[in-house]
C-alpha atoms as a PDB file:
ATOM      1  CA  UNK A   1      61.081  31.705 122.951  1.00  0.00           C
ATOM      2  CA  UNK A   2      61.464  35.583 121.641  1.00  0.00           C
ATOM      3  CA  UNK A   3      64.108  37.775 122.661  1.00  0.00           C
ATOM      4  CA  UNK A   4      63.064  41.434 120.975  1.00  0.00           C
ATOM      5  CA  UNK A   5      66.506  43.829 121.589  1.00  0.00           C
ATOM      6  CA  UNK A   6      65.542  47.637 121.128  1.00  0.00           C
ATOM      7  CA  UNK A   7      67.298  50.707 122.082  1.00  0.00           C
ATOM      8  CA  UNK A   8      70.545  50.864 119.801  1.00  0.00           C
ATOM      9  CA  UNK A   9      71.116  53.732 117.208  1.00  0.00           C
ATOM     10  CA  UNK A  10      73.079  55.871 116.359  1.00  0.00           C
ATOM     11  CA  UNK A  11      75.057  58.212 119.105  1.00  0.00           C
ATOM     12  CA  UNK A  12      77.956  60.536 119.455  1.00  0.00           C
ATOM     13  CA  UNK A  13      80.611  59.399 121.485  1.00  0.00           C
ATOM     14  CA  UNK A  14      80.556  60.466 124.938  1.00  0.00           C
ATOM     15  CA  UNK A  15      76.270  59.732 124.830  1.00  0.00           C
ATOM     16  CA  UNK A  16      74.130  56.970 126.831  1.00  0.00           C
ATOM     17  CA  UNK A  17      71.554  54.698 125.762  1.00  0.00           C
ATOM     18  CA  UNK A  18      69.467  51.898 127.122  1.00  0.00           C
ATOM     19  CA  UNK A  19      69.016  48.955 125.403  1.00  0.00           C
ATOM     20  CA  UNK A  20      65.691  46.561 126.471  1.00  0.00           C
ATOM     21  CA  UNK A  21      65.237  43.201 125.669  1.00  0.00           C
ATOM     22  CA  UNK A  22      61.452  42.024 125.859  1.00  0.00           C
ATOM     23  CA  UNK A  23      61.406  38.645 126.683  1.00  0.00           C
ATOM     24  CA  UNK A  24      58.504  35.906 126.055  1.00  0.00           C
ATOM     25  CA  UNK A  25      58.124  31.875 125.665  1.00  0.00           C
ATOM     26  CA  UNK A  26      59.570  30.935 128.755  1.00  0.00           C
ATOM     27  CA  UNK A  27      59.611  31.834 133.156  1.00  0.00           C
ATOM     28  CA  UNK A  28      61.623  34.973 132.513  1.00  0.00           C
ATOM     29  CA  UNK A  29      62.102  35.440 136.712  1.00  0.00           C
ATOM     30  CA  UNK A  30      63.427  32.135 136.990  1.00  0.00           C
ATOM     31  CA  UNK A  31      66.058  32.508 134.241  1.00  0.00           C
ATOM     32  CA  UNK A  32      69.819  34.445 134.651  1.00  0.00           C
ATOM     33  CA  UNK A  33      70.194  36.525 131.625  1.00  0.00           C
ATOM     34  CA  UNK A  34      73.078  37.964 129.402  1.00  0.00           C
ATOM     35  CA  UNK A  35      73.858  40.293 127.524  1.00  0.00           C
ATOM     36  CA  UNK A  36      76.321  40.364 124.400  1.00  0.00           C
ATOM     37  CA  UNK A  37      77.562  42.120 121.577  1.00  0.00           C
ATOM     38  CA  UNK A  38      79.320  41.501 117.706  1.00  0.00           C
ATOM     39  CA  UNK A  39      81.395  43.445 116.083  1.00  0.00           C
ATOM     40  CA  UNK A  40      83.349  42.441 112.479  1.00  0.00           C
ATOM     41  CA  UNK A  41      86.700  42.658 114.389  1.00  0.00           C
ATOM     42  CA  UNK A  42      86.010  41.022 117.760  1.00  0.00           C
ATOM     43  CA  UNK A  43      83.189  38.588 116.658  1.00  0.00           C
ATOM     44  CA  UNK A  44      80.450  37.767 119.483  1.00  0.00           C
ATOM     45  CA  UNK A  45      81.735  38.666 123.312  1.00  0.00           C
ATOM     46  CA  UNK A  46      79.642  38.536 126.472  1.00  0.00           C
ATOM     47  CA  UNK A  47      79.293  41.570 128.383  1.00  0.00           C
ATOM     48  CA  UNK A  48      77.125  41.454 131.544  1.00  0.00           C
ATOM     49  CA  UNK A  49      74.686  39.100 133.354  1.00  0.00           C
ATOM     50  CA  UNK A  50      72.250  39.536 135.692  1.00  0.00           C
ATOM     51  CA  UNK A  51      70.718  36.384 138.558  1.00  0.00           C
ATOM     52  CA  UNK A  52      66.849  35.438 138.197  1.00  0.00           C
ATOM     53  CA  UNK A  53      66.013  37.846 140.947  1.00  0.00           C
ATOM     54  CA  UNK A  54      68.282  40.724 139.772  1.00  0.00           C
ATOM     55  CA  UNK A  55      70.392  40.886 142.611  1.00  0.00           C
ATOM     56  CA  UNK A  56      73.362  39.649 141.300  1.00  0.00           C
ATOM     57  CA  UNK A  57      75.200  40.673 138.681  1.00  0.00           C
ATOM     58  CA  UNK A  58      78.901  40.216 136.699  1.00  0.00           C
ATOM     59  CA  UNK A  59      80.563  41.805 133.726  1.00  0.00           C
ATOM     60  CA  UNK A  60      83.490  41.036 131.596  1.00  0.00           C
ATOM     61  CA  UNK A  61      86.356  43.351 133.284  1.00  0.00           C
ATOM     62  CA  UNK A  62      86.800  45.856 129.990  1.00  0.00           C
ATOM     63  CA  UNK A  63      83.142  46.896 131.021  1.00  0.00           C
ATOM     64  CA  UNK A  64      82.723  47.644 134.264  1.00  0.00           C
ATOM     65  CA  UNK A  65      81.660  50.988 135.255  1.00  0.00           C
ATOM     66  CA  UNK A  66      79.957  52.343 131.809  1.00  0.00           C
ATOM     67  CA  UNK A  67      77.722  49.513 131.981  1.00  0.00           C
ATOM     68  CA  UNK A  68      75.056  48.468 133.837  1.00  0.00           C
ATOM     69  CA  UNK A  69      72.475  45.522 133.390  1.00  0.00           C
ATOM     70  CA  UNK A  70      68.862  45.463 135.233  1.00  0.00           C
ATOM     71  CA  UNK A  71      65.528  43.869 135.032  1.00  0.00           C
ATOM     72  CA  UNK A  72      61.691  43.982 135.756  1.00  0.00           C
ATOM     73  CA  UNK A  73      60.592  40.947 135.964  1.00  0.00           C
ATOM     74  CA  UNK A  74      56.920  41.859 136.261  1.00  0.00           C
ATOM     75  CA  UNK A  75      57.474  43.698 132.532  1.00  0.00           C
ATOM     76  CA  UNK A  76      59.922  40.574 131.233  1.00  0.00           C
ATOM     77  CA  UNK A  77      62.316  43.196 130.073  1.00  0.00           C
ATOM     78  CA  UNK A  78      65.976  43.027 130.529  1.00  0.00           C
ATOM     79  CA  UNK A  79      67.708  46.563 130.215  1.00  0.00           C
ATOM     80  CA  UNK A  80      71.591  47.662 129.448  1.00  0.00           C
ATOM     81  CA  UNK A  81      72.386  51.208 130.514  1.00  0.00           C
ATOM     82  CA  UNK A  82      75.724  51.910 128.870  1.00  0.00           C
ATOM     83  CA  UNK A  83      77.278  55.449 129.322  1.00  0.00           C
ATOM     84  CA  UNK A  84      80.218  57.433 128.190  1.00  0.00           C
ATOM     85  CA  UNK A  85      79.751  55.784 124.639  1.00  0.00           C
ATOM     86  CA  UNK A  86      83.027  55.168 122.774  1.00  0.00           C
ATOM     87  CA  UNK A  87      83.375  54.104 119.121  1.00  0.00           C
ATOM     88  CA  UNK A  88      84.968  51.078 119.841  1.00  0.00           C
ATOM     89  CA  UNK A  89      81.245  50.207 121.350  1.00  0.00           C
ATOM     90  CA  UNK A  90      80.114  50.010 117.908  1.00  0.00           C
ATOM     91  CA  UNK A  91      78.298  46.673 117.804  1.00  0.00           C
ATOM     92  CA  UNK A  92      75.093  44.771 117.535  1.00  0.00           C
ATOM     93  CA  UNK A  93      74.313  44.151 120.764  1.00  0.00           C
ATOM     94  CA  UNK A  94      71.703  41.498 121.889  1.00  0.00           C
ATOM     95  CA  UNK A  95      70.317  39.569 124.950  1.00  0.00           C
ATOM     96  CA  UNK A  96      70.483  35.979 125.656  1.00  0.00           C
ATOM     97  CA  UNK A  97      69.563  32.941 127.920  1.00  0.00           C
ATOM     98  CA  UNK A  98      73.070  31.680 128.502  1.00  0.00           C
ATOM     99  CA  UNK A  99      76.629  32.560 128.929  1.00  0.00           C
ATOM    100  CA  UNK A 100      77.748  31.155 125.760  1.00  0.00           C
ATOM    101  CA  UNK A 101      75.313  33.538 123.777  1.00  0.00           C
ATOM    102  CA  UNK A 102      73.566  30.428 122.008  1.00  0.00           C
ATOM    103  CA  UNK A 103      70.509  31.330 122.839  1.00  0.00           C
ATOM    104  CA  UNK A 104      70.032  35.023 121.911  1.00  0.00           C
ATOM    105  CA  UNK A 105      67.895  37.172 120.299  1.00  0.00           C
ATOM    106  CA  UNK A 106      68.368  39.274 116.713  1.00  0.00           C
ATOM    107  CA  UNK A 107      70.033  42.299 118.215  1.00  0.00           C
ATOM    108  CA  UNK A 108      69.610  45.879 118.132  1.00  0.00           C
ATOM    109  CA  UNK A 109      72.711  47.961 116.518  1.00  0.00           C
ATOM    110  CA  UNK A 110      74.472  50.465 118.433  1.00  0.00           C
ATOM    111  CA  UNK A 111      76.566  52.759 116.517  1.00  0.00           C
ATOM    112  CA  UNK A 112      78.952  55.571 117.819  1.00  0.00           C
ATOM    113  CA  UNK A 113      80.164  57.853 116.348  1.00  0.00           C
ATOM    114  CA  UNK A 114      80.431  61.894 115.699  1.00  0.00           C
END
């Protein structure tokens, strides 16, 4: 099972990016997915999920409306679109196969800041 984050860097506050998670090793359209981030303050927090067939979707309440989680499940690539980037979004953010963020990937790091 591989879960390859990409996307992050670095950004001025106010910027977007979209993060994509290649997935591999297992039935990627049968599986929800998740995406969370870790900071040094915070630790590990989930953000958003997404069902098998990408029509439902959830996010933790502090980040609703900036971000938004998709997939393509012909591609096996999970995507985050975050927008209005704020330096408290500084984090290594990273997809994963459950809620509780066990099984996740290395990560790709986002950093805001001007």
């Amino acid at each position: 099972v591989q879960l390859q984050a990409s996307g992050g860097g670095l950004v001025q506050p106010g910027g977007s990016l979209r993060l994509s998670c290649a997935a591999s090793g297992f039935t990627f359209s049968n599986s929800w997915m998740y995406w969370g981030r870790q900071t040094p303050g915070k630790g590990r927090e989930w953000v958003s999920a997404i069902s098998s067939s990408g029509i439902t979707t959830d996010y933790q309440t502090s980040f609703e409306g900036r971000f938004t989680i998709s997939r393509d499940n012909a591609k096996k690539i999970l995507y985050l679109q975050i927008n209005s980037l704020r330096p408290e979004d500084t984090a290594l953010y990273f997809c994963a196969r459950d809620r509780g963020l066990t099984m996740r990937g290395q990560g790709t790091q986002v950093t805001v800041s001007s």
